[in-house]
C-alpha atoms as a PDB file:
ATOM      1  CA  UNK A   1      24.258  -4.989 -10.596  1.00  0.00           C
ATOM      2  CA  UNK A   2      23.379  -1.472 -12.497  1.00  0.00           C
ATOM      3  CA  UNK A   3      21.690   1.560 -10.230  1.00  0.00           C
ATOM      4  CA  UNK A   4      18.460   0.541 -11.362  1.00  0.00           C
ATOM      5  CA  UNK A   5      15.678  -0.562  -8.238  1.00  0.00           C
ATOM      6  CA  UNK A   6      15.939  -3.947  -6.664  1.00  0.00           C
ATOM      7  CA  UNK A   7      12.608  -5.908  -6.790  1.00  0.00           C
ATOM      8  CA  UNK A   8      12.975  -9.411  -4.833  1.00  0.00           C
ATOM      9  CA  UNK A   9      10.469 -12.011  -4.181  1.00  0.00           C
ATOM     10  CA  UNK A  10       7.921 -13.791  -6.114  1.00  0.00           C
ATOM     11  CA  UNK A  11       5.017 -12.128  -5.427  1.00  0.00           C
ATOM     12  CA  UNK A  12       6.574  -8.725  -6.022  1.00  0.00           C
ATOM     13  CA  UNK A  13       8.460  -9.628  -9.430  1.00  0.00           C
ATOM     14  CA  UNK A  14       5.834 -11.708 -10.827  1.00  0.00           C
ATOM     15  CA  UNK A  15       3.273  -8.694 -10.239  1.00  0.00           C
ATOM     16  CA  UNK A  16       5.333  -6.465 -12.292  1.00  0.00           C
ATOM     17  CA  UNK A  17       5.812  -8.459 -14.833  1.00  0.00           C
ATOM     18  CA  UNK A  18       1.612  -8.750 -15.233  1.00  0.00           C
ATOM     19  CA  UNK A  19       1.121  -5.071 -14.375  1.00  0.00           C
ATOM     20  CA  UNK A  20       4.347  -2.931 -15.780  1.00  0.00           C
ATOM     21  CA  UNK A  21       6.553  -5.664 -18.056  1.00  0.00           C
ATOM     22  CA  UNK A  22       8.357  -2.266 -19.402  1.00  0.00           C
ATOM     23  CA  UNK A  23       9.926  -1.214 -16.123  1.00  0.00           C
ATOM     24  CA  UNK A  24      11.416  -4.680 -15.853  1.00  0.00           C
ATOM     25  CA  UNK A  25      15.233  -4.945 -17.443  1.00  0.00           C
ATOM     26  CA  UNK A  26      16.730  -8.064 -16.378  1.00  0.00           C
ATOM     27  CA  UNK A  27      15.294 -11.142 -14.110  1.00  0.00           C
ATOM     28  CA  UNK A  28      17.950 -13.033 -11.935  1.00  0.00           C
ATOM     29  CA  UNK A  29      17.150 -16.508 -10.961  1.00  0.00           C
ATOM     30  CA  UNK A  30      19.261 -17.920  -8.036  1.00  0.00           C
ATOM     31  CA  UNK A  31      20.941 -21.670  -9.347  1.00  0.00           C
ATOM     32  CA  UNK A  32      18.796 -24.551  -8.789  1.00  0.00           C
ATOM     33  CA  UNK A  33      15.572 -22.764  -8.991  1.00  0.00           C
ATOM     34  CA  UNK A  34      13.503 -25.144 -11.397  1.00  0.00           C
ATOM     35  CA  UNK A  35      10.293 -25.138  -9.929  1.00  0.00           C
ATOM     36  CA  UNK A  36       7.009 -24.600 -10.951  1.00  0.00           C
ATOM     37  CA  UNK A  37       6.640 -21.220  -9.495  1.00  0.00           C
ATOM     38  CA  UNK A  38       9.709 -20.411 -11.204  1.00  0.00           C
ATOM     39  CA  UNK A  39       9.235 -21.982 -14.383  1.00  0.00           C
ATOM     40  CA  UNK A  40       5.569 -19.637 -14.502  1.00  0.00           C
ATOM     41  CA  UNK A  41       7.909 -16.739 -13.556  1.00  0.00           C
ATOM     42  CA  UNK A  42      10.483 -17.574 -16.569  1.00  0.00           C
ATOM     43  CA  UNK A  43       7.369 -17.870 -18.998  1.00  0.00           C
ATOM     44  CA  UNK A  44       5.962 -14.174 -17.687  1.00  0.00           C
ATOM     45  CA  UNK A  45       9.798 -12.882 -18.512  1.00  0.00           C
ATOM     46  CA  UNK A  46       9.760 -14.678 -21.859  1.00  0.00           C
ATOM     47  CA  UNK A  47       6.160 -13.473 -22.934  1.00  0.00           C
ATOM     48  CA  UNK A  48       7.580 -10.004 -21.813  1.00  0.00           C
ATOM     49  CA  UNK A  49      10.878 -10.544 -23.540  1.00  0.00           C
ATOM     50  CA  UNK A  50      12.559  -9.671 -20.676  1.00  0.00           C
ATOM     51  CA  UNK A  51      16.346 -10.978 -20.276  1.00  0.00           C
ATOM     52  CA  UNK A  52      16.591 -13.907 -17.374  1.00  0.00           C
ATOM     53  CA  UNK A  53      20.519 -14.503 -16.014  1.00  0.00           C
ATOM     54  CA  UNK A  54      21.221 -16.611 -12.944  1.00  0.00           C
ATOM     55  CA  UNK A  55      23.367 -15.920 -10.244  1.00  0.00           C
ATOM     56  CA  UNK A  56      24.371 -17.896  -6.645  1.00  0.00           C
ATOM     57  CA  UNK A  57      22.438 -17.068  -3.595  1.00  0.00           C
ATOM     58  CA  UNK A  58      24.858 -15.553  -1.512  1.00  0.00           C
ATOM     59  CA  UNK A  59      25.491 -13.000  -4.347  1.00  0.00           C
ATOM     60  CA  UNK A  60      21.491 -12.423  -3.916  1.00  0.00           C
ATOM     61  CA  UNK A  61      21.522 -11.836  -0.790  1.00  0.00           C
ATOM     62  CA  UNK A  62      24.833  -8.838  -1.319  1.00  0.00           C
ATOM     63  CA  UNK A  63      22.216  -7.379  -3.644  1.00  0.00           C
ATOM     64  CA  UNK A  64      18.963  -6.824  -0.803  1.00  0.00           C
ATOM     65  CA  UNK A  65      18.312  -6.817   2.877  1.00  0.00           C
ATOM     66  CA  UNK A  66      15.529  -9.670   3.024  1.00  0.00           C
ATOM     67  CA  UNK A  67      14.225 -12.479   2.000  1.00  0.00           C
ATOM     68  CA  UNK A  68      14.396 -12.978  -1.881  1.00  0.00           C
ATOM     69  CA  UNK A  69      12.956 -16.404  -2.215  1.00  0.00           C
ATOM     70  CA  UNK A  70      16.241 -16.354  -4.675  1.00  0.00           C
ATOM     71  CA  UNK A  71      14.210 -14.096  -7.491  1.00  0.00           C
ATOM     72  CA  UNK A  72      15.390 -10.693  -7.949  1.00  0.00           C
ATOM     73  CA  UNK A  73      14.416  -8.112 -10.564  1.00  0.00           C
ATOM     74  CA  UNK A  74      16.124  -4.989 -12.160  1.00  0.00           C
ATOM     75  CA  UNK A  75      13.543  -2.822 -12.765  1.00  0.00           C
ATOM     76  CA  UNK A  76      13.102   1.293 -13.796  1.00  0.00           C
ATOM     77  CA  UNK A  77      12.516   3.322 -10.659  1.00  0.00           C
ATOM     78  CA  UNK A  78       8.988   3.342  -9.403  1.00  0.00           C
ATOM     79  CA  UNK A  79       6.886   6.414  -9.851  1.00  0.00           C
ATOM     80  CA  UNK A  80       5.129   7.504  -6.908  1.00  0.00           C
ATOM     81  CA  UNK A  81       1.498   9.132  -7.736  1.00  0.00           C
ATOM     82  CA  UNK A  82       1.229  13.293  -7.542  1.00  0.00           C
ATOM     83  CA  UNK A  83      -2.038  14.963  -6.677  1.00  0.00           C
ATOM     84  CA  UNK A  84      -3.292  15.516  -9.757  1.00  0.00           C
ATOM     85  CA  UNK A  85      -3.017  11.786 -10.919  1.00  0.00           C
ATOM     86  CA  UNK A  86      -5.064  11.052  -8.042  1.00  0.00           C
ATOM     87  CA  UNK A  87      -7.432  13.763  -9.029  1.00  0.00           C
ATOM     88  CA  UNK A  88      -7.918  12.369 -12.383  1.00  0.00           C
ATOM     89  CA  UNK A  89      -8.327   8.944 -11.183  1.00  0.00           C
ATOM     90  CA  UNK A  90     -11.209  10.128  -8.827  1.00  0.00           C
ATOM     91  CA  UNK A  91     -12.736  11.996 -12.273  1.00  0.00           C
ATOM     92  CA  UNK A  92     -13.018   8.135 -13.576  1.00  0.00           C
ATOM     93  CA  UNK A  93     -14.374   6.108 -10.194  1.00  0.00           C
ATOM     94  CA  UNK A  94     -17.682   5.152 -10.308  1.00  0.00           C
ATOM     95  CA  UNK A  95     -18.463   3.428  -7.076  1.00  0.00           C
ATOM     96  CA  UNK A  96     -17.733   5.586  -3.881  1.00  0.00           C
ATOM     97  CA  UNK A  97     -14.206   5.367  -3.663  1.00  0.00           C
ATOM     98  CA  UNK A  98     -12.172   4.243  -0.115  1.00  0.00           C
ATOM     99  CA  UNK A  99      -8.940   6.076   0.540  1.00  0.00           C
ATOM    100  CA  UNK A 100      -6.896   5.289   2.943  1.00  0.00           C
ATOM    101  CA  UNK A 101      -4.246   7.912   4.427  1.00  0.00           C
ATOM    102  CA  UNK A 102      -1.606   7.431   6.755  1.00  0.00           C
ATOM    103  CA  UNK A 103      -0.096   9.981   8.344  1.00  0.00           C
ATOM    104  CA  UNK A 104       3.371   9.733   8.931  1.00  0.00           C
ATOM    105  CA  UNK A 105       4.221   6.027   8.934  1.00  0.00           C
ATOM    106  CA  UNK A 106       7.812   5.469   8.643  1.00  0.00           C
ATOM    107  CA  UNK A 107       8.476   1.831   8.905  1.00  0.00           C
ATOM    108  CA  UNK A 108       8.429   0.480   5.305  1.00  0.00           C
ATOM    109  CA  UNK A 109       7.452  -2.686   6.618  1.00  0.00           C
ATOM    110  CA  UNK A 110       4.296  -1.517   8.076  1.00  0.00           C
ATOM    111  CA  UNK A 111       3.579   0.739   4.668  1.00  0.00           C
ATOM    112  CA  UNK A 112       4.108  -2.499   2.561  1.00  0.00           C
ATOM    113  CA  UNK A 113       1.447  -4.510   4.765  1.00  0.00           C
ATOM    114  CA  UNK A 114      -0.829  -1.495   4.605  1.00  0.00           C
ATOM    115  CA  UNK A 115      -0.616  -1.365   0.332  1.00  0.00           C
ATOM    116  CA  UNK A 116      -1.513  -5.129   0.469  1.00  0.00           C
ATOM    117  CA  UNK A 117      -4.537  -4.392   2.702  1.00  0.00           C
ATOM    118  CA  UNK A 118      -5.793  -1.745   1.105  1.00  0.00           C
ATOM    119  CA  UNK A 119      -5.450  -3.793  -1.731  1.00  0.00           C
ATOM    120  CA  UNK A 120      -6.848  -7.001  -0.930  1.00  0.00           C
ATOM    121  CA  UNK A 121     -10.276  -4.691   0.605  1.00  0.00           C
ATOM    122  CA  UNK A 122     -10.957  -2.885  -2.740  1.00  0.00           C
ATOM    123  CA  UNK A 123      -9.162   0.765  -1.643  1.00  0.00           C
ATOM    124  CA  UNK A 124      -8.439   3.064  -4.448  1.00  0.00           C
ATOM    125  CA  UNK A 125      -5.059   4.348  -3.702  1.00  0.00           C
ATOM    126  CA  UNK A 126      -2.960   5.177  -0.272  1.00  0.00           C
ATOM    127  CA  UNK A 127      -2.498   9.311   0.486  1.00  0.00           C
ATOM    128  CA  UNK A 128       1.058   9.736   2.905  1.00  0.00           C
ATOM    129  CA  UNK A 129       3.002  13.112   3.342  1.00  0.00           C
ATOM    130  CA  UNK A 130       6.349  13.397   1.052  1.00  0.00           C
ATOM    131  CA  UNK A 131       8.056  14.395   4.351  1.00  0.00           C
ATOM    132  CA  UNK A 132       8.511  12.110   7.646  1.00  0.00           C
ATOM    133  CA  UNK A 133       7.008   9.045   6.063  1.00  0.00           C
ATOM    134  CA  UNK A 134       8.137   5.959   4.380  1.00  0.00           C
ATOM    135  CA  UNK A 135       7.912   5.382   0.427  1.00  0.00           C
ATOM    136  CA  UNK A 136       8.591   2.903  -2.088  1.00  0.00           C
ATOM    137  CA  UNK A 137      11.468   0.715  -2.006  1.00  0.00           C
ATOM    138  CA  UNK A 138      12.235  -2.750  -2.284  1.00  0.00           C
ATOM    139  CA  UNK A 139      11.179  -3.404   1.286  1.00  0.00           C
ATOM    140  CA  UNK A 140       7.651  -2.584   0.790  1.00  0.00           C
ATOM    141  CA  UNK A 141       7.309  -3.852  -2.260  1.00  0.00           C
ATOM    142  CA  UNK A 142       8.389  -7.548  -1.089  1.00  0.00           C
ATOM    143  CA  UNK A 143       5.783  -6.862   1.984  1.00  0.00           C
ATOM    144  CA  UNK A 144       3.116  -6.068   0.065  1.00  0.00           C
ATOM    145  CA  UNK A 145       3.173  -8.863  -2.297  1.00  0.00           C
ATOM    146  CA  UNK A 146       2.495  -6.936  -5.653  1.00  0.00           C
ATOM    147  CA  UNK A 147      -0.285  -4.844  -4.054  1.00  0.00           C
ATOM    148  CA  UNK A 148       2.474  -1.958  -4.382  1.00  0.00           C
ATOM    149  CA  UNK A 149       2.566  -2.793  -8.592  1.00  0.00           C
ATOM    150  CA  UNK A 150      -1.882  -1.777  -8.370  1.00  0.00           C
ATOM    151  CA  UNK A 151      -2.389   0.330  -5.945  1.00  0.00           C
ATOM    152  CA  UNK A 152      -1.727   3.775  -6.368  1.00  0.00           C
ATOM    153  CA  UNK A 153       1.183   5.478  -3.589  1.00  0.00           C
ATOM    154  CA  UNK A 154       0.067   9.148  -3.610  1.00  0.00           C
ATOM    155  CA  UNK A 155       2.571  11.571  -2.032  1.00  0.00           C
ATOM    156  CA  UNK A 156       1.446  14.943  -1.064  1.00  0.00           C
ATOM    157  CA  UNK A 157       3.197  17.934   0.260  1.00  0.00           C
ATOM    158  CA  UNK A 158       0.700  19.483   2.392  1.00  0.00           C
ATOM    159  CA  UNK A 159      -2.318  16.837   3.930  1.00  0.00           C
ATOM    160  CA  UNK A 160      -3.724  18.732   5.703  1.00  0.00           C
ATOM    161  CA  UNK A 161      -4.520  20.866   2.709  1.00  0.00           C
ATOM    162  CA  UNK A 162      -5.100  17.383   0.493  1.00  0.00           C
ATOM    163  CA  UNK A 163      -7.606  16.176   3.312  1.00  0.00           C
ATOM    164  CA  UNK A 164      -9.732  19.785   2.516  1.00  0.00           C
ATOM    165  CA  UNK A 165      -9.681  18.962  -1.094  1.00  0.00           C
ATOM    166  CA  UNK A 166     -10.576  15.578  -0.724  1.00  0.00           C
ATOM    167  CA  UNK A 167     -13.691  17.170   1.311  1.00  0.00           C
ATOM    168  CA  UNK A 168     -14.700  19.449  -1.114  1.00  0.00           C
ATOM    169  CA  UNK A 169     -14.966  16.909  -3.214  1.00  0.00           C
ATOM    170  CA  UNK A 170     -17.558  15.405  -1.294  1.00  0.00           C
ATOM    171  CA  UNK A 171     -15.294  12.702   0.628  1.00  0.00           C
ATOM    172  CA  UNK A 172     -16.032  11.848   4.512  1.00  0.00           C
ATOM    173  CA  UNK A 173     -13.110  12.142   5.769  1.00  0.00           C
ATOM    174  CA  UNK A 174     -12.930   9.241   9.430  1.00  0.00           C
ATOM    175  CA  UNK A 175      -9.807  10.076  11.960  1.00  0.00           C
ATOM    176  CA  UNK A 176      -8.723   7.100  13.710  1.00  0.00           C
ATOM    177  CA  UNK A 177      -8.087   8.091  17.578  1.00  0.00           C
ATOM    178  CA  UNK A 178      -8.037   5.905  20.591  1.00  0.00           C
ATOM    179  CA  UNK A 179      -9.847   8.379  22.915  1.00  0.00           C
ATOM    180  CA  UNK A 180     -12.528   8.900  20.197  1.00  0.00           C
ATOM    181  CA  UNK A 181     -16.160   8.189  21.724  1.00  0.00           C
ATOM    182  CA  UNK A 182     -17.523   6.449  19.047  1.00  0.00           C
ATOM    183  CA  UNK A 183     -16.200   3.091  18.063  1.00  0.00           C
ATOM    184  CA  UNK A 184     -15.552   2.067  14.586  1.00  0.00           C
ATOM    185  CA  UNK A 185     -18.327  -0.220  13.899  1.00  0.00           C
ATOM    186  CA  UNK A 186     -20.517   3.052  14.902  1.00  0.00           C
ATOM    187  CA  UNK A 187     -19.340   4.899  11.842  1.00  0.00           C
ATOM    188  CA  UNK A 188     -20.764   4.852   8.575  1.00  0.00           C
ATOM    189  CA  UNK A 189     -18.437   4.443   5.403  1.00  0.00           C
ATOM    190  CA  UNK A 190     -20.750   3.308   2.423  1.00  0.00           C
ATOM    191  CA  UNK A 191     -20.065   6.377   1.307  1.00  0.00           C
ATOM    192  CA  UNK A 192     -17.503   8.392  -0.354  1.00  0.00           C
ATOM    193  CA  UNK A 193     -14.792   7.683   2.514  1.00  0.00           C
ATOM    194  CA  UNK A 194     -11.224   9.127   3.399  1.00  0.00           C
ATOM    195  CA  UNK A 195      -9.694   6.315   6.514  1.00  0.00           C
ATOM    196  CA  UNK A 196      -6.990   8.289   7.877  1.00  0.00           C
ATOM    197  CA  UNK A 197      -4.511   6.243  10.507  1.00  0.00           C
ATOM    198  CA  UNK A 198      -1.928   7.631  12.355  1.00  0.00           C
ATOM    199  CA  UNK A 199       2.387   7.315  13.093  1.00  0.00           C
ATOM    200  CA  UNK A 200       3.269   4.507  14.805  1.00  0.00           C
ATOM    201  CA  UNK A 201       3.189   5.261  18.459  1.00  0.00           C
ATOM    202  CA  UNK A 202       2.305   8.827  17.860  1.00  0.00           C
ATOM    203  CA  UNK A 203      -1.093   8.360  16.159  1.00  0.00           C
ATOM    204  CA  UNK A 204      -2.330  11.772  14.139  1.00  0.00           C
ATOM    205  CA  UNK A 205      -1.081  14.932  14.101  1.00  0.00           C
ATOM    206  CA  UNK A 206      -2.609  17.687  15.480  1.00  0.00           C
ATOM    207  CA  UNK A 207      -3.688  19.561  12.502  1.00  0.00           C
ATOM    208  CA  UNK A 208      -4.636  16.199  10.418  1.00  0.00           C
ATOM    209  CA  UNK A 209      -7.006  15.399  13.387  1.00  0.00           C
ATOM    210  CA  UNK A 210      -8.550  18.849  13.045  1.00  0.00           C
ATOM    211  CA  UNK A 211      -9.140  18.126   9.333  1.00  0.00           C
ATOM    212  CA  UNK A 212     -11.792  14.855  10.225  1.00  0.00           C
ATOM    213  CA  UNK A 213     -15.215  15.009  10.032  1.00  0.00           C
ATOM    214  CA  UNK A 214     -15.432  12.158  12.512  1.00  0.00           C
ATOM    215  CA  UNK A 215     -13.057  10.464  15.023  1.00  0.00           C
ATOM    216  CA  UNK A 216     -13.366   6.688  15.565  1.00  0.00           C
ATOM    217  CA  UNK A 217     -12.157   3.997  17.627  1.00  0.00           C
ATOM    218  CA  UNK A 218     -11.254   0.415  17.953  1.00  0.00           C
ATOM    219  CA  UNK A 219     -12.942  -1.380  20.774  1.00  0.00           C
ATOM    220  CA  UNK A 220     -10.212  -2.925  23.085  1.00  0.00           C
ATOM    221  CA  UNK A 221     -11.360  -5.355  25.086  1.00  0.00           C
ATOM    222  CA  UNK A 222      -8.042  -6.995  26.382  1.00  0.00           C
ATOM    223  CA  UNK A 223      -4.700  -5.578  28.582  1.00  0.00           C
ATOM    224  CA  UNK A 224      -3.008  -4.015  25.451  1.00  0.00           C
ATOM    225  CA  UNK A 225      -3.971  -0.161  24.331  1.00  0.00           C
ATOM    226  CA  UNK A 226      -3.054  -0.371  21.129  1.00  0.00           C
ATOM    227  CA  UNK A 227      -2.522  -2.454  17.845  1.00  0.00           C
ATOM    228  CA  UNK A 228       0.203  -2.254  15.398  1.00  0.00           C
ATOM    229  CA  UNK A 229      -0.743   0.796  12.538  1.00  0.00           C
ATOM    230  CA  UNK A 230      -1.043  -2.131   9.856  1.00  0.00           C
ATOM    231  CA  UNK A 231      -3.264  -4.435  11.679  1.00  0.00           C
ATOM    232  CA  UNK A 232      -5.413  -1.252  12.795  1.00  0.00           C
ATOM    233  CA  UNK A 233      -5.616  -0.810   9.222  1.00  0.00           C
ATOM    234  CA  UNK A 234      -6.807  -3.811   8.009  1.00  0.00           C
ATOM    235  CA  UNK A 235      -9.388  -3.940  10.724  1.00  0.00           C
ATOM    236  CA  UNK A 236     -10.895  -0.242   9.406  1.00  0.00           C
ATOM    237  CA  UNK A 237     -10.342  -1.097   5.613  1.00  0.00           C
ATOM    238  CA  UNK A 238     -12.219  -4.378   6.375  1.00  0.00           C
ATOM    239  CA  UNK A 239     -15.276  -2.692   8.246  1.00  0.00           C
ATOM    240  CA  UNK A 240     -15.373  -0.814   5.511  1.00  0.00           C
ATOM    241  CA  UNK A 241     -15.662  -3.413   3.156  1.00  0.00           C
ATOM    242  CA  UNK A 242     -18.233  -5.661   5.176  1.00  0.00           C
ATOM    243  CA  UNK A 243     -20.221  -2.530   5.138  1.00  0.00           C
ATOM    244  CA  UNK A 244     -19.936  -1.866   1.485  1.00  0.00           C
ATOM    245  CA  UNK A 245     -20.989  -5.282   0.746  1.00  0.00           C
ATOM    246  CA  UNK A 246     -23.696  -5.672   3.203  1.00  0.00           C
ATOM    247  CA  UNK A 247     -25.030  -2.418   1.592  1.00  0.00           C
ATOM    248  CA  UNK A 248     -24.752  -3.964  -1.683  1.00  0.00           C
ATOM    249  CA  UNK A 249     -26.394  -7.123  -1.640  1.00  0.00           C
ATOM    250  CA  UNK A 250     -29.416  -5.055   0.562  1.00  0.00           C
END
């Protein structure tokens, strides 16, 4: 294959063909694959005009660590977001944005679960540090199930100086810390909201924990301390959601 980026999976290659159908060169089918899945896939490709070759599994799976589901795309190399695309995409939000940070997450499995949360509960982009964190690649594009082709993957050099901005733009900005004293369900977030979540194992750094206007917990109620950083986030992005919605329909 060329030096462009690997894309596997369905989810993940059928989103870019909806959402970016220009970054896509070639589509490889693995032999055998007639279904209906992949006869929908073929059509996107065709309507696209995007070339489709097939190839044997086991050459697939030379191509990518993972499960490819025996669909694997050439594509252009993603572009990860700078500040001021974010800034201009705040300019044109209407409803109080969500945005979720995390700060210093380095397992591209847990930042591909994250982009499909923050997805799936309505978040307008995910904030991470250039250095010391994970970023796009074919991993967390597979794990995030085309969440990674819609939702914006901002990379900043300094947060703690991004988390001030954010602020003086009028965004909350809610610190997620286990020896917080006031639980999550405690906080407000109808408003203009900033959900920052910490390293796995490590939780926030110092100076991004100085930079939140309030610290929050998750109520733990069994033996276990602590929950895996994705599943933490979908529980915050969530509460934020119900509230959003309850505050809505009031």
């Amino acid at each position: 294959m060329s030096d462009l980026e690997k894309v596997y999976g369905l989810h993940a290659v059928e989103a870019l063909l909806r959402q970016h159908p220009k970054r896509v060169k070639q589509v490889w089918l693995a032999e055998g694959r007639g279904d209906p899945r992949a006869q929908a896939l073929l059509a996107l490709a065709e309507q696209a005009r995007v070339r489709v070759g097939q190839c044997e599994r086991r050459e697939m799976d030379a191509w990518v660590e993972g499960v490819h589901q025996g669909v694997v795309a050439e594509v252009s190399p993603s572009q990860v977001w700078s500040e001021a695309m974010l800034d201009e995409l705040l300019e044109r939000v209407e409803s109080p944005p969500l945005l979720l940070v995390l700060d210093g997450v380095t397992d591209p499995h847990n930042l591909g679960a994250c982009l499909r949360t923050a997805d799936a509960a309505g978040a307008l982009a995910v904030i991470v540090p250039k250095d010391k964190s994970a970023t796009l690649n074919a991993t967390v594009r597979k794990v995030a199930c085309g969440a990674a082709e819609v939702v914006p993957l901002v990379a900043v050099t300094n947060l703690a100086r991004s988390l001030e901005r954010l602020q003086q733009r009028g965004l909350w900005v809610v610190g997620t810390a286990g020896e917080a004293q006031q639980e999550l369900y405690e906080q407000d977030m109808t408003g203009p909201t900033v959900l920052v979540m910490g390293a796995e194992g490590k939780g926030m750094r110092r100076l991004t924990r100085e930079h939140c206007d309030y610290l929050v917990r998750l109520p733990m109620r069994g033996s276990v301390s602590s929950l895996n950083v994705s599943v933490a986030t979908g529980v915050c992005l969530f509460e934020a959601l119900r509230q959003r919605t309850c505050t809505h329909k009031g």
